[in-house]
C-alpha atoms as a PDB file:
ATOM      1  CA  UNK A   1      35.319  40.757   4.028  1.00  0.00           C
ATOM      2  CA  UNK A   2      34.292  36.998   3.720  1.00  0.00           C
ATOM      3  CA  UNK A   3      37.166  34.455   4.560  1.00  0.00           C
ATOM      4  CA  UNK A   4      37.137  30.726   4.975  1.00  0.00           C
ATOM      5  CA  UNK A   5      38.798  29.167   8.193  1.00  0.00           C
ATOM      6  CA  UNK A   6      40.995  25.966   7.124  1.00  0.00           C
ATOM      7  CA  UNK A   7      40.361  23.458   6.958  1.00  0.00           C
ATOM      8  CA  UNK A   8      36.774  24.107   5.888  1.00  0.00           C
ATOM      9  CA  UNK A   9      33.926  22.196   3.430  1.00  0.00           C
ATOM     10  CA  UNK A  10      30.477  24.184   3.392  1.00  0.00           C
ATOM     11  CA  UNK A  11      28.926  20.400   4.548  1.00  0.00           C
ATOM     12  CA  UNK A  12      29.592  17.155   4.282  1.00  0.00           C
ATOM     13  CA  UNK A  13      27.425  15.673   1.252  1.00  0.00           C
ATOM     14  CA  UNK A  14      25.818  13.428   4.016  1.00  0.00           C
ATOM     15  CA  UNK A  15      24.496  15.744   6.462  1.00  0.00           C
ATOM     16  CA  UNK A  16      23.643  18.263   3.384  1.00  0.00           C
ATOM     17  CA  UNK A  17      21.204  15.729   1.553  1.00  0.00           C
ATOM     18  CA  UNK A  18      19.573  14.783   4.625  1.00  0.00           C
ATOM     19  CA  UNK A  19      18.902  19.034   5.628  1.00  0.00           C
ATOM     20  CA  UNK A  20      17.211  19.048   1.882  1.00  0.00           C
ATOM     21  CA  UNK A  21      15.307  16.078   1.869  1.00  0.00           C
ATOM     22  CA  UNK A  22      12.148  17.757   2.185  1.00  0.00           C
ATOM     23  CA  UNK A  23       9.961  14.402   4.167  1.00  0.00           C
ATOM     24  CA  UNK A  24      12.227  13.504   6.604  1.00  0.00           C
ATOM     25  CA  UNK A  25      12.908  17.610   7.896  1.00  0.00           C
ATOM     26  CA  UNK A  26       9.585  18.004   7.731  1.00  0.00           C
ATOM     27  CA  UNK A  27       8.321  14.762   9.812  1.00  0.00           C
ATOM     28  CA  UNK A  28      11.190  15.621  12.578  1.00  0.00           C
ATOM     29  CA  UNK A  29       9.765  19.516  12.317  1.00  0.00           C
ATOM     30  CA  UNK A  30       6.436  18.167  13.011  1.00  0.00           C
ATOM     31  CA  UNK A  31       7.163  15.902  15.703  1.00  0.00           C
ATOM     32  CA  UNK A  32       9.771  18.674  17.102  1.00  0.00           C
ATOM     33  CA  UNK A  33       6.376  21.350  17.449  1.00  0.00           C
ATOM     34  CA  UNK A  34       4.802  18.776  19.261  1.00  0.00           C
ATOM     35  CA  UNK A  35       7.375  17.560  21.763  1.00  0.00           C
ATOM     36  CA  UNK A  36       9.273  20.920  22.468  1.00  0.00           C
ATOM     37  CA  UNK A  37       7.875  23.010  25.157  1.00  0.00           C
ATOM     38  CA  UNK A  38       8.491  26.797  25.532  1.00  0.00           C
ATOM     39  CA  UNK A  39      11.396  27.462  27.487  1.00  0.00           C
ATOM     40  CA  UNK A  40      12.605  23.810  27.369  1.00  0.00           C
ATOM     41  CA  UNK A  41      16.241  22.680  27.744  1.00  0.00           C
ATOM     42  CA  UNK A  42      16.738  20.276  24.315  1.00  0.00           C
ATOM     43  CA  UNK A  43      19.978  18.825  23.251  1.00  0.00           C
ATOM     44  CA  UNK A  44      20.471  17.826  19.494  1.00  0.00           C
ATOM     45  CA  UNK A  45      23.219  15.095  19.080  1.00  0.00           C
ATOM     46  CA  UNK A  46      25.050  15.181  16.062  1.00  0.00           C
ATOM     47  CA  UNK A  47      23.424  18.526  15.155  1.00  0.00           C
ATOM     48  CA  UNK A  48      24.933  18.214  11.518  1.00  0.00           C
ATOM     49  CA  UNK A  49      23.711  20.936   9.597  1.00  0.00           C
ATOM     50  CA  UNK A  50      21.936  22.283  12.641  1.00  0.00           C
ATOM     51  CA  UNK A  51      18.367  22.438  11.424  1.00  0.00           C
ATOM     52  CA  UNK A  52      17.080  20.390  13.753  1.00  0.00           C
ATOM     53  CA  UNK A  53      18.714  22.430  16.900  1.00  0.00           C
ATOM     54  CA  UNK A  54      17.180  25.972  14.710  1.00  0.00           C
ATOM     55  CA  UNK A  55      13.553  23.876  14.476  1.00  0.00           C
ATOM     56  CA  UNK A  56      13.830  23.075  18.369  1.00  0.00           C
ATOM     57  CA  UNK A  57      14.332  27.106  18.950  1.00  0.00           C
ATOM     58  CA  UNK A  58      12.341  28.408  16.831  1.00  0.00           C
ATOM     59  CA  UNK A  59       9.400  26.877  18.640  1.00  0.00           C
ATOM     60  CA  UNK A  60      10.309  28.350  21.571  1.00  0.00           C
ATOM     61  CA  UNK A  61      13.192  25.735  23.358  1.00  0.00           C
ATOM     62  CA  UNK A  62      15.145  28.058  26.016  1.00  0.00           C
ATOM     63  CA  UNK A  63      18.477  26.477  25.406  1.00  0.00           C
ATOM     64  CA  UNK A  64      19.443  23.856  22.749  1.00  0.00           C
ATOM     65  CA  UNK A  65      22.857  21.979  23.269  1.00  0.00           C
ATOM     66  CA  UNK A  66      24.008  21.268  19.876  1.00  0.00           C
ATOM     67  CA  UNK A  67      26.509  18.487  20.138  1.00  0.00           C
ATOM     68  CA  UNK A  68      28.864  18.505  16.186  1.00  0.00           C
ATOM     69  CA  UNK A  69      32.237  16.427  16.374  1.00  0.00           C
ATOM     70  CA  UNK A  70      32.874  17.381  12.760  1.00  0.00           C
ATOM     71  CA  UNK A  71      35.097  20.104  12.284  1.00  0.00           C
ATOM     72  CA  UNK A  72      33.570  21.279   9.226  1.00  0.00           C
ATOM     73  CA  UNK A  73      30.817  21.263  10.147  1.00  0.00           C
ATOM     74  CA  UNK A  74      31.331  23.108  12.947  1.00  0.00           C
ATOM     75  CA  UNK A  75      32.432  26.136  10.948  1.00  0.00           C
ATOM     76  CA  UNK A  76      29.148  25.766   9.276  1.00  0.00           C
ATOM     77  CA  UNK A  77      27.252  26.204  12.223  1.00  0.00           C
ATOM     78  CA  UNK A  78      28.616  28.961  13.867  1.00  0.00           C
ATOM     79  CA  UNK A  79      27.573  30.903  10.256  1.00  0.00           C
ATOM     80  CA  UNK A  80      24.599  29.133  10.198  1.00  0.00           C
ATOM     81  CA  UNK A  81      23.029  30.116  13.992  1.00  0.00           C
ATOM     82  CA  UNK A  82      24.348  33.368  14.100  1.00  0.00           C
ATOM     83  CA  UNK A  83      22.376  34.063  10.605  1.00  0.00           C
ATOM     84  CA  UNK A  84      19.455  33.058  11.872  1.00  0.00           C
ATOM     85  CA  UNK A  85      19.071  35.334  14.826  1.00  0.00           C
ATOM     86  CA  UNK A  86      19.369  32.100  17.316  1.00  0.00           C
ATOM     87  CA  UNK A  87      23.070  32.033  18.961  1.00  0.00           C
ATOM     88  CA  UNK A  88      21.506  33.344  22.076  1.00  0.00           C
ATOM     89  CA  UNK A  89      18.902  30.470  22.132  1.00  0.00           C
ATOM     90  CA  UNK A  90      21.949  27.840  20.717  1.00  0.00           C
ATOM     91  CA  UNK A  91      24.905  26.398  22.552  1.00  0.00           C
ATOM     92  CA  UNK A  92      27.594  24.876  19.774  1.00  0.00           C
ATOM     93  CA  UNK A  93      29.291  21.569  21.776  1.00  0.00           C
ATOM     94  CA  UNK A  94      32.114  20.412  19.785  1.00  0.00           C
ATOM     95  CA  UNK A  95      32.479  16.749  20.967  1.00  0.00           C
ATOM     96  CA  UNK A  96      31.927  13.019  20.528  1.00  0.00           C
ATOM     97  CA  UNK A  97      27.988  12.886  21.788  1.00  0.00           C
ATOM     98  CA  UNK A  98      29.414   9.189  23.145  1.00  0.00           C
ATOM     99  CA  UNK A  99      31.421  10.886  25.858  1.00  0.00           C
ATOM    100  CA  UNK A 100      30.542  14.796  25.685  1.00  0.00           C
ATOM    101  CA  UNK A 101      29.264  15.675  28.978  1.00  0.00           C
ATOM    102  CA  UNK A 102      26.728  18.841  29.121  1.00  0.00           C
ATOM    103  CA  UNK A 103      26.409  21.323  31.966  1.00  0.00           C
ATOM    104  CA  UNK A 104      23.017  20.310  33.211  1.00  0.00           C
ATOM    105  CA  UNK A 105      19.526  17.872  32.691  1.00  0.00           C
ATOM    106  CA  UNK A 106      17.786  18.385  29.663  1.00  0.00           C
ATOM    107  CA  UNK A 107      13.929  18.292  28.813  1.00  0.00           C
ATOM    108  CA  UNK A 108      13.914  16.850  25.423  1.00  0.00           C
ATOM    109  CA  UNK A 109      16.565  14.608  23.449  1.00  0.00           C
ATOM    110  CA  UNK A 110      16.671  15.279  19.838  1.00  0.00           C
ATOM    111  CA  UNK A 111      19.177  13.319  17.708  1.00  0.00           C
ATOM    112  CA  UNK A 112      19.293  11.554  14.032  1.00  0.00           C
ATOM    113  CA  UNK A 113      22.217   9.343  13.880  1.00  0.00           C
ATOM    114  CA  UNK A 114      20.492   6.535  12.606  1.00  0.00           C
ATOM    115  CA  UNK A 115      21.562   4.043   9.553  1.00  0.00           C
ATOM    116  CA  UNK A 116      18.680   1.252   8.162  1.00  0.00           C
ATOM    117  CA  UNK A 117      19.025  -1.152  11.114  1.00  0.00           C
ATOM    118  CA  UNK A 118      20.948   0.992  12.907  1.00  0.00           C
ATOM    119  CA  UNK A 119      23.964  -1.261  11.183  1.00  0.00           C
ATOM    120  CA  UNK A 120      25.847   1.584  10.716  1.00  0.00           C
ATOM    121  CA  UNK A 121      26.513   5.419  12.329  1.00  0.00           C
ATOM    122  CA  UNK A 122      26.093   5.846  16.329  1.00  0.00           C
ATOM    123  CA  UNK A 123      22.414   6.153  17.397  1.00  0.00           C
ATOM    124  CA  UNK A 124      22.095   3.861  20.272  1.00  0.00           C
ATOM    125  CA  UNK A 125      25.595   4.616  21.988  1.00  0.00           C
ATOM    126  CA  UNK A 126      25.140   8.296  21.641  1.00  0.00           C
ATOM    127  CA  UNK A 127      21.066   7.519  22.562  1.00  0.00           C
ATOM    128  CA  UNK A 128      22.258   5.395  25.755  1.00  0.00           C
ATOM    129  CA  UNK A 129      25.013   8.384  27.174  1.00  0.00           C
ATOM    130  CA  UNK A 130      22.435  11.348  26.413  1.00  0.00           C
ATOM    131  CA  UNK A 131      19.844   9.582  28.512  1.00  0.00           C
ATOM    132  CA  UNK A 132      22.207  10.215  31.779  1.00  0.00           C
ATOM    133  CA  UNK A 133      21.175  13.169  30.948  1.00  0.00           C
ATOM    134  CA  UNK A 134      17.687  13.271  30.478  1.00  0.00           C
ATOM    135  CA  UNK A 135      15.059  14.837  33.338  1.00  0.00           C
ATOM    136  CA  UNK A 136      13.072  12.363  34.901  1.00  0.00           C
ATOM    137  CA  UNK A 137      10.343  13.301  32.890  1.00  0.00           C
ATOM    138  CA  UNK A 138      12.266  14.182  29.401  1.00  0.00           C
ATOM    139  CA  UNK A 139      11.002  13.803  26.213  1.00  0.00           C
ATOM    140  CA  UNK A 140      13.193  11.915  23.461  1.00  0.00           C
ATOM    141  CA  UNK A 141      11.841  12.558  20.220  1.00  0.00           C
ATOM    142  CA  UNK A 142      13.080   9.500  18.504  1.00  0.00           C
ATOM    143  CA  UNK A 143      11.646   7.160  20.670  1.00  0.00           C
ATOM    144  CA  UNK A 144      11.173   4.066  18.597  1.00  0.00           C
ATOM    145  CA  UNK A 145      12.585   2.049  15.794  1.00  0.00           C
ATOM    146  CA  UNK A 146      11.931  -1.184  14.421  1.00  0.00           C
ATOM    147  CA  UNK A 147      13.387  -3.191  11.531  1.00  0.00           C
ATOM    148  CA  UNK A 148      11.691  -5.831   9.264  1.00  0.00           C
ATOM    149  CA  UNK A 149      13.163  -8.398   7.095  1.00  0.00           C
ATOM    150  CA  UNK A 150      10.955  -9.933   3.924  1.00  0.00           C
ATOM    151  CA  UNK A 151      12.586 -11.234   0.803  1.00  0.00           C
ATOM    152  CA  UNK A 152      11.887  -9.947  -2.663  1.00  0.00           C
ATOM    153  CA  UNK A 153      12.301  -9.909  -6.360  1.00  0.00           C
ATOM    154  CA  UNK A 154      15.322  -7.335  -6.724  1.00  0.00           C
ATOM    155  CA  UNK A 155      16.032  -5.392 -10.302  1.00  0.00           C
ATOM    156  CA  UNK A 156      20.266  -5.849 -10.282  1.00  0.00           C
ATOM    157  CA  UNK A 157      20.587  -6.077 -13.891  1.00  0.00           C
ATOM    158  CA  UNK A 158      22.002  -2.865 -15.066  1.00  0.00           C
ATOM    159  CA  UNK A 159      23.371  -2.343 -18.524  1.00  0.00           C
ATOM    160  CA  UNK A 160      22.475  -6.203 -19.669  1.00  0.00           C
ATOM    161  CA  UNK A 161      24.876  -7.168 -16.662  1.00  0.00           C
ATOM    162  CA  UNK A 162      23.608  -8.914 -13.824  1.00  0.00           C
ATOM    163  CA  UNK A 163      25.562  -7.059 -10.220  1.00  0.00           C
ATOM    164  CA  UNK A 164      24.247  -9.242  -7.334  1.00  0.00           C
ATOM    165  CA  UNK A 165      25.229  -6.641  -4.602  1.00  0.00           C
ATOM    166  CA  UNK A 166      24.689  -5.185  -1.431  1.00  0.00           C
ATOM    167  CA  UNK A 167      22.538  -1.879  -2.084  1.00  0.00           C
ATOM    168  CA  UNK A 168      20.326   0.865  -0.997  1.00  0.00           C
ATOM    169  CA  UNK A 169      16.350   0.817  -2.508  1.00  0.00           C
ATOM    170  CA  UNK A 170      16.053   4.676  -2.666  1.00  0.00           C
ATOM    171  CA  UNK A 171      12.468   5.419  -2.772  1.00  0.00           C
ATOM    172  CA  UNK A 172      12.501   8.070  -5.146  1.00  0.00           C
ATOM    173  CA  UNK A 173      13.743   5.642  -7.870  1.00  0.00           C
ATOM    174  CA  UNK A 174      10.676   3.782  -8.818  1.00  0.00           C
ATOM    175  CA  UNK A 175      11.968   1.761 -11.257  1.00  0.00           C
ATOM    176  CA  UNK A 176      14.619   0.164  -8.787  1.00  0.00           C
ATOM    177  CA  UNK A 177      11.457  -0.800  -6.162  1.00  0.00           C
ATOM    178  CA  UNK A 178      12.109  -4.809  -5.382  1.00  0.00           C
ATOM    179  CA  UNK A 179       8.757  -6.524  -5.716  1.00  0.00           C
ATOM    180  CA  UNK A 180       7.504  -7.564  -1.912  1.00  0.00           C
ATOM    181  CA  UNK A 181       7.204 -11.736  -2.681  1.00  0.00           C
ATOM    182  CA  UNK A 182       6.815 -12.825   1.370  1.00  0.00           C
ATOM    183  CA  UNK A 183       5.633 -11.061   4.698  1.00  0.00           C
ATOM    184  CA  UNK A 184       7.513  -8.780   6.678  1.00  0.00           C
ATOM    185  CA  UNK A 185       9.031 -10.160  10.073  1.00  0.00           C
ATOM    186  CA  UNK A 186      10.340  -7.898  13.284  1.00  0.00           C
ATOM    187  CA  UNK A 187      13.833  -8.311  13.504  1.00  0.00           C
ATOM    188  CA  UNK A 188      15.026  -5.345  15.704  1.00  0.00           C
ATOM    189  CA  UNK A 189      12.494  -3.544  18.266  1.00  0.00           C
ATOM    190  CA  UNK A 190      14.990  -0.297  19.935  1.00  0.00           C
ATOM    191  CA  UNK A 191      13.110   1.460  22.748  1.00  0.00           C
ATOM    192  CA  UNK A 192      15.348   5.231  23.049  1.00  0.00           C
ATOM    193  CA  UNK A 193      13.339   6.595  25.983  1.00  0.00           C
ATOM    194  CA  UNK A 194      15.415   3.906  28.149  1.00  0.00           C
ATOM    195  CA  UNK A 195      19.042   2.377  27.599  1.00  0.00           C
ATOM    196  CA  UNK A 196      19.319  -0.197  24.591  1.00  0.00           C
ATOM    197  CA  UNK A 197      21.126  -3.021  26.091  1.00  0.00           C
ATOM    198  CA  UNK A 198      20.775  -5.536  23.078  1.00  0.00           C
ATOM    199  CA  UNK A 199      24.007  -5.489  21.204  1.00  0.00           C
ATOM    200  CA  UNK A 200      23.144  -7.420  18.556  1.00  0.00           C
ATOM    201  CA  UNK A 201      20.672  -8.760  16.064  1.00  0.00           C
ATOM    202  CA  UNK A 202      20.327 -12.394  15.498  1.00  0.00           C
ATOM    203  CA  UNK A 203      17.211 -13.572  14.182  1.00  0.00           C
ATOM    204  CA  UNK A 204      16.020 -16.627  12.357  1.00  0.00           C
ATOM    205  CA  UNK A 205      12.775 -16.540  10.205  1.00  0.00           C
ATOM    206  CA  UNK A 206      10.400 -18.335   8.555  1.00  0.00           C
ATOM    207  CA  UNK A 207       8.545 -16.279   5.928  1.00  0.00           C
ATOM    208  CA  UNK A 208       5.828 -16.990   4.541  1.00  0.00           C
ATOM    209  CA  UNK A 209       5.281 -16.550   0.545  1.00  0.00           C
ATOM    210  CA  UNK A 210       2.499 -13.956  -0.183  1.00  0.00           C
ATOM    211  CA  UNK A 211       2.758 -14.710  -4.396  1.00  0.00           C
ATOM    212  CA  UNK A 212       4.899 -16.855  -6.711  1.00  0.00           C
ATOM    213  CA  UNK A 213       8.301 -15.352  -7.856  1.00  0.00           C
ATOM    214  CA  UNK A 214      11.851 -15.535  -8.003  1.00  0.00           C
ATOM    215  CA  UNK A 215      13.586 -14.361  -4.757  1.00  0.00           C
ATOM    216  CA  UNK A 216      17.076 -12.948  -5.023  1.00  0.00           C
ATOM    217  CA  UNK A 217      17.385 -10.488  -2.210  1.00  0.00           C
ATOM    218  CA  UNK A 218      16.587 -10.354   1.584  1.00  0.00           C
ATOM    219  CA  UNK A 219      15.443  -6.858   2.439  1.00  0.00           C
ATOM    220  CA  UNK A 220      15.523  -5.041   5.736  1.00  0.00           C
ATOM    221  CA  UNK A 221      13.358  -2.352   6.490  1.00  0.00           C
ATOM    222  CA  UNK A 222      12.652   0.129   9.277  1.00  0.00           C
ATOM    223  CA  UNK A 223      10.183   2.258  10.846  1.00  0.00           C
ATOM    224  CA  UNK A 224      10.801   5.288  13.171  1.00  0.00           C
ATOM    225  CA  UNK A 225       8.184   6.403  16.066  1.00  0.00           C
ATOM    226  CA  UNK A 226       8.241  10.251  17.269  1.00  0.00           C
ATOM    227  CA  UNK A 227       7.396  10.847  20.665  1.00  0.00           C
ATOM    228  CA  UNK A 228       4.181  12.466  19.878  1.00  0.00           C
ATOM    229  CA  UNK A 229       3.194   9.136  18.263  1.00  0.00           C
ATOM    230  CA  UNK A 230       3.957  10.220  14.575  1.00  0.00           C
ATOM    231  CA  UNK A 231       5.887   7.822  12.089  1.00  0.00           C
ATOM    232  CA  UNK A 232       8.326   8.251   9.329  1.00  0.00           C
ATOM    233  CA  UNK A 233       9.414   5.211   7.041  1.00  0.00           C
ATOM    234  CA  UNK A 234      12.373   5.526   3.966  1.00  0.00           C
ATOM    235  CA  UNK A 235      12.942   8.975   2.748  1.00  0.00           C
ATOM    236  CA  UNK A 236      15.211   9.838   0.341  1.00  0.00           C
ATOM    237  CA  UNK A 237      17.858  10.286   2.775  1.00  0.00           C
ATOM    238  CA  UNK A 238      16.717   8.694   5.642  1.00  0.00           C
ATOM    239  CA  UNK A 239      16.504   4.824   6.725  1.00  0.00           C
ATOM    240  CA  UNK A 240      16.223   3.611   2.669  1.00  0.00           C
ATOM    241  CA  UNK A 241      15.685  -0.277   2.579  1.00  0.00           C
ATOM    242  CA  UNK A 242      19.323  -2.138   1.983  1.00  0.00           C
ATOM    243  CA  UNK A 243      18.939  -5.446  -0.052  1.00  0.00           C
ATOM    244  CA  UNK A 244      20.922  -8.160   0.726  1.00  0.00           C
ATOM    245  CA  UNK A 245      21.900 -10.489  -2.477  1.00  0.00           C
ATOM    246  CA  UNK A 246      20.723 -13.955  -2.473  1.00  0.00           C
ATOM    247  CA  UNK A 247      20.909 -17.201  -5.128  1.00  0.00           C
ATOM    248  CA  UNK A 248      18.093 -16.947  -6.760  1.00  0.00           C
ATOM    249  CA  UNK A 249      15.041 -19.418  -6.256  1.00  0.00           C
ATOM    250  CA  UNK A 250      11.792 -19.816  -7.385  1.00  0.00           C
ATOM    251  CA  UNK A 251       9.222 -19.667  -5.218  1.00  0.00           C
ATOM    252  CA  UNK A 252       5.433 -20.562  -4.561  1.00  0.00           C
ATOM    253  CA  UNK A 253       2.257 -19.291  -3.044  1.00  0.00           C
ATOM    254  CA  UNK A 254       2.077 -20.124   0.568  1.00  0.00           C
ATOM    255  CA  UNK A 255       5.490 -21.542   0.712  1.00  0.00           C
ATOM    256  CA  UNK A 256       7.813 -21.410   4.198  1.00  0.00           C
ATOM    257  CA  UNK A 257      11.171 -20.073   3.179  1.00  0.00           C
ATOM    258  CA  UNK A 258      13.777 -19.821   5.918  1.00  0.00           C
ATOM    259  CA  UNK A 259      16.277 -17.317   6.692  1.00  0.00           C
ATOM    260  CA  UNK A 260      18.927 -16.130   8.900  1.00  0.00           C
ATOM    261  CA  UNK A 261      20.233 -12.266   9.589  1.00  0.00           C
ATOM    262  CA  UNK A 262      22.531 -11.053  12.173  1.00  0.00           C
ATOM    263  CA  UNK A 263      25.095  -8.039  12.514  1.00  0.00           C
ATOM    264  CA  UNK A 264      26.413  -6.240  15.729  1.00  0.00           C
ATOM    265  CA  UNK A 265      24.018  -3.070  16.293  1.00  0.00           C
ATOM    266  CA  UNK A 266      25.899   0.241  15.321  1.00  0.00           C
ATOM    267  CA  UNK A 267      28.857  -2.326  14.718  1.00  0.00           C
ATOM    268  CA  UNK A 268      29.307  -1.804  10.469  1.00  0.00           C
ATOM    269  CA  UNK A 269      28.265  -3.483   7.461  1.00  0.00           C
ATOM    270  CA  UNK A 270      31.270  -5.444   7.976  1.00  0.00           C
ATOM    271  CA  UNK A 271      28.916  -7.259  10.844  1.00  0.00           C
ATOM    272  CA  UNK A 272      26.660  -8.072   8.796  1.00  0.00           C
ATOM    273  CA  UNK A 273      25.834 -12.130   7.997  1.00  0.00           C
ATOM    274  CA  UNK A 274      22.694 -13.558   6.016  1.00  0.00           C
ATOM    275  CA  UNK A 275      21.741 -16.562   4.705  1.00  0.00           C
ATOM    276  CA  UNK A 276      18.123 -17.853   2.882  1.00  0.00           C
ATOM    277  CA  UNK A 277      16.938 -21.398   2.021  1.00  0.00           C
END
């Protein structure tokens, strides 16, 4: 007989879209065959739904730390390995992967915490106390990501209303793709194979206009590099462009348009301060 330990959810709706968005699992199941060495000792912070951790054993890791703070999650898990035929190959850590300490050095860091920016969630603390324990020849998997700004022409009139907010561009919605009207400037370059220092991003830019348009929105963007030299951009769950609202102005081909963006890294949206013109 089935029962349900309390206080339970099957997974959070978070960690559940990101296990089915098909690009982004299969990009980090990719780079994982390439990076993950039979017999290796991996750890997988903030294991979520665990598919990563299974992906890291199932191409042959020895051991795989999965780190989960989430109670509900963690009842997940413990379903989820042993149905799989990998609890022998997976070691469940419930703890905060900021503090969690692990029984030994480790071969390859695995770990997706990462928000568009990395504004939000816990990628370069957790990144920057896993590394302590990283062999001196370990492997993180995530090893790069940089974030562009450029300003666009941004739909936000829904309904015959015009909403002039904050919000995701979710690639699978085509007909909510902002229209590109400068370059793209480097705003944030994180290195994870050593400690990320930098504790906030505070850039002023000059961008350049590509076309004539109206500009109402400053968008940032972000690229991730896998160690095996791989890249993954916006997914439908993973690292989606945020636009930031702007008074509208008309622009013109070849024009210099300055702007301003800073926030505190992994600090909150609540950091976040932008101005254009």
């Amino acid at each position: 007989m089935t029962t349900i330990v309390q206080p339970y959810f099957a997974m959070t709706d978070g960690v559940f879209d990101c296990m089915i968005d098909i690009e982004r699992t299969e990009a980090f199941a990719r780079a994982i065959a390439a990076t993950v060495r039979r017999g290796d000792v991996v750890v997988d912070m903030g294991t979520g739904s665990g598919v990563l951790a299974l992906l890291a054993a199932r191409v042959g890791a020895g051991k795989v730390y999965a780190v989960e703070l989430d109670a509900n999650n963690i009842a997940t898990l413990e379903v989820v390995f042993r149905a799989n035929g990998l609890s022998k190959h997976i070691v469940l850590v419930q703890g905060d992967v900021r503090t969690v300490e692990l029984p030994e050095k480790v071969d390859v860091i695995i770990g997706e915490m990462i928000a568009t920016a990395l504004i939000d969630e816990l990628q370069v603390p957790a990144m920057n106390h896993m590394l302590r324990y990283a062999k001196p020849d370990a492997r993180v998997l995530l090893s790069r990501y940089r974030t562009f700004a450029d300003l666009v022409d941004n739909p936000a009139n829904y309904y015959g209303f015009e909403f002039p907010l904050v919000r995701y561009e979710y690639p699978d919605l085509r007909r909510l793709r902002s229209r590109a009207l400068t370059d793209k400037q480097l705003i944030l370059d994180a290195d994870f194979t050593r400690p990320v220092t930098a504790t906030r991003v505070d850039s002023r830019l000059s961008l350049t206009a590509q076309r004539r348009g109206r500009v109402n929105g400053l968008r940032l963007s972000s690229e991730t590099t896998f160690w095996d030299g791989s890249t993954l951009g916006a997914t439908y769950a993973y690292s989606y462009p945020i636009i930031l609202p702007v008074d509208p102005i008309e622009i013109a081909k070849g024009e210099v348009i300055e702007a301003r963006v800073g926030y505190t890294i992994c600090g909150g949206m609540g950091t976040l301060k932008w101005a254009v013109g």
